[in-house]
C-alpha atoms as a PDB file:
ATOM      1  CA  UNK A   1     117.004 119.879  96.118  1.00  0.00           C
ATOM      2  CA  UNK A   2     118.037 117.531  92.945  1.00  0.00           C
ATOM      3  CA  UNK A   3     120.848 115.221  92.976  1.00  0.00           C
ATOM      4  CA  UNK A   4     122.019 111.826  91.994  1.00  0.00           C
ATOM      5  CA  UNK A   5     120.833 108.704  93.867  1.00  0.00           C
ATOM      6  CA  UNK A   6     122.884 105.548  93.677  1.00  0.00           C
ATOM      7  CA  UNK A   7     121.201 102.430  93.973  1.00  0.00           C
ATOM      8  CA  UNK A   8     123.178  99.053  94.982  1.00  0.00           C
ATOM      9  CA  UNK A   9     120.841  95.861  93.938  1.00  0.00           C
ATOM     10  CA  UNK A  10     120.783  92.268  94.937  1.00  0.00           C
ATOM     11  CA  UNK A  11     121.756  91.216  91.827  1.00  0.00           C
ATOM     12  CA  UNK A  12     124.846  93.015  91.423  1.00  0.00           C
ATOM     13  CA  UNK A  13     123.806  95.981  89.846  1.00  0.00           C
ATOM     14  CA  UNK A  14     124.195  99.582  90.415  1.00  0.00           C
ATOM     15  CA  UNK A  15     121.532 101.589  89.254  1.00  0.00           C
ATOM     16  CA  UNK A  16     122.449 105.786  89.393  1.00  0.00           C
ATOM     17  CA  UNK A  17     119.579 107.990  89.107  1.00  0.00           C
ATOM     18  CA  UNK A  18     120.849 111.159  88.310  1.00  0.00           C
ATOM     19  CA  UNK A  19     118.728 114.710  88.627  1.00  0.00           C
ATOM     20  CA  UNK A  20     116.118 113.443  91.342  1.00  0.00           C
ATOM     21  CA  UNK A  21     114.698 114.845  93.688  1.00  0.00           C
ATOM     22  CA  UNK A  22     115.578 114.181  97.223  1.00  0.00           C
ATOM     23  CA  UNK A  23     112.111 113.164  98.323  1.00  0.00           C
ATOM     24  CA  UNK A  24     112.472 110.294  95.716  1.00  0.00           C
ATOM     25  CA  UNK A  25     116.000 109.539  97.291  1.00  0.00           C
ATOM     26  CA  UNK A  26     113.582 109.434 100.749  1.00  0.00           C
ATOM     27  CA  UNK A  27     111.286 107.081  99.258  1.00  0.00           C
ATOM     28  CA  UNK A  28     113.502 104.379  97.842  1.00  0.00           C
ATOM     29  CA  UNK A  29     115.747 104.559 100.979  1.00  0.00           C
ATOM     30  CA  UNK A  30     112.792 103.584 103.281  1.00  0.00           C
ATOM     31  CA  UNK A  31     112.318 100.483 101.238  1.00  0.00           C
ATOM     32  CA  UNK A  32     115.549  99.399 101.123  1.00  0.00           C
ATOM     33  CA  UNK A  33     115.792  95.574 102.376  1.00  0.00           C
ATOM     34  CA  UNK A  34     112.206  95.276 100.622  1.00  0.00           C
ATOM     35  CA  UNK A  35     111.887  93.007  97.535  1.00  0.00           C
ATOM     36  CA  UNK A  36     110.346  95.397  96.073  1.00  0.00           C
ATOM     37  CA  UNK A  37     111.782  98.743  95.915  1.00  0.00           C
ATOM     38  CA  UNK A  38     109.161 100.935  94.027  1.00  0.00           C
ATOM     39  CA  UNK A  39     108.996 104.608  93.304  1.00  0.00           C
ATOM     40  CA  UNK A  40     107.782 107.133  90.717  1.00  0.00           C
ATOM     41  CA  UNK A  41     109.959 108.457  88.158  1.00  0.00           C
ATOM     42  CA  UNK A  42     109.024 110.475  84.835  1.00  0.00           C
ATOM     43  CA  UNK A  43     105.698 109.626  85.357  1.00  0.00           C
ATOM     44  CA  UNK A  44     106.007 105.727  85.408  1.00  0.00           C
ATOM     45  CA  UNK A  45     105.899 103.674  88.336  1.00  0.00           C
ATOM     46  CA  UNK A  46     109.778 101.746  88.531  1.00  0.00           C
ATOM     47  CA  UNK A  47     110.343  98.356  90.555  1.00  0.00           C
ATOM     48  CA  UNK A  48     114.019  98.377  91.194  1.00  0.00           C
ATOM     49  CA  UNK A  49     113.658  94.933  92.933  1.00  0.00           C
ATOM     50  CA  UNK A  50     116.033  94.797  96.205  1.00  0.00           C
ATOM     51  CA  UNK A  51     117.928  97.423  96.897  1.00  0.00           C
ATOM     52  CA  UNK A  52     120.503  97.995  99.281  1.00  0.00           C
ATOM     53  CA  UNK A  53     122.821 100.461 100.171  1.00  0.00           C
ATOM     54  CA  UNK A  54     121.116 103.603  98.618  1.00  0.00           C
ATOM     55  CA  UNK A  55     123.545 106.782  98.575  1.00  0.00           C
ATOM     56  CA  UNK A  56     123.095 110.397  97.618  1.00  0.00           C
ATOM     57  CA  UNK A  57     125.281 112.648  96.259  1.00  0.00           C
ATOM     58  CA  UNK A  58     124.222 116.288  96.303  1.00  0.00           C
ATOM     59  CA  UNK A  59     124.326 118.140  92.309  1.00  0.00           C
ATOM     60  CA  UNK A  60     125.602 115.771  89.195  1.00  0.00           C
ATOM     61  CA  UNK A  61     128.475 113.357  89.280  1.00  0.00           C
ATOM     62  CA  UNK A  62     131.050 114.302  87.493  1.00  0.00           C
ATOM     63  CA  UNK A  63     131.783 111.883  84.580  1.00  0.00           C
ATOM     64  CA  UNK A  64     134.407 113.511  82.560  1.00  0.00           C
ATOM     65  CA  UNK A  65     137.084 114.304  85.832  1.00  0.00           C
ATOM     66  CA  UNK A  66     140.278 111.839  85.467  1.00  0.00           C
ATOM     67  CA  UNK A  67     143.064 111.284  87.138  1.00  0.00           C
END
């Protein structure tokens, strides 16, 4: 199953990972809390730093809907 991760960082920062798999979703939300939340995307190995909450939404987000 593929969907869109969203990562919230120590720094401020929301990273959103969109298209993932949910085992990478798995894999970053066990190391949340750790300084160094790692995982493999596109073939490269990503340090996100600290990340905490992680969220998933199932699918893509949809960017375009307004109010």
């Amino acid at each position: 199953m593929k969907g869109t991760a969203i990562l919230f960082q120590k720094n401020q920062k929301v990273t959103i990972i969109e298209n993932v798999d949910r085992s990478v979703f798995d894999e970053i939300k066990d190391q949340c809390g750790c300084d160094h939340c790692n995982c493999k995307l596109d073939s490269k190995v990503v340090d996100f730093g600290q990340v905490s909450p992680v969220l998933w939404h199932e699918n893509e987000v949809d960017w375009d809907y307004g109010y």
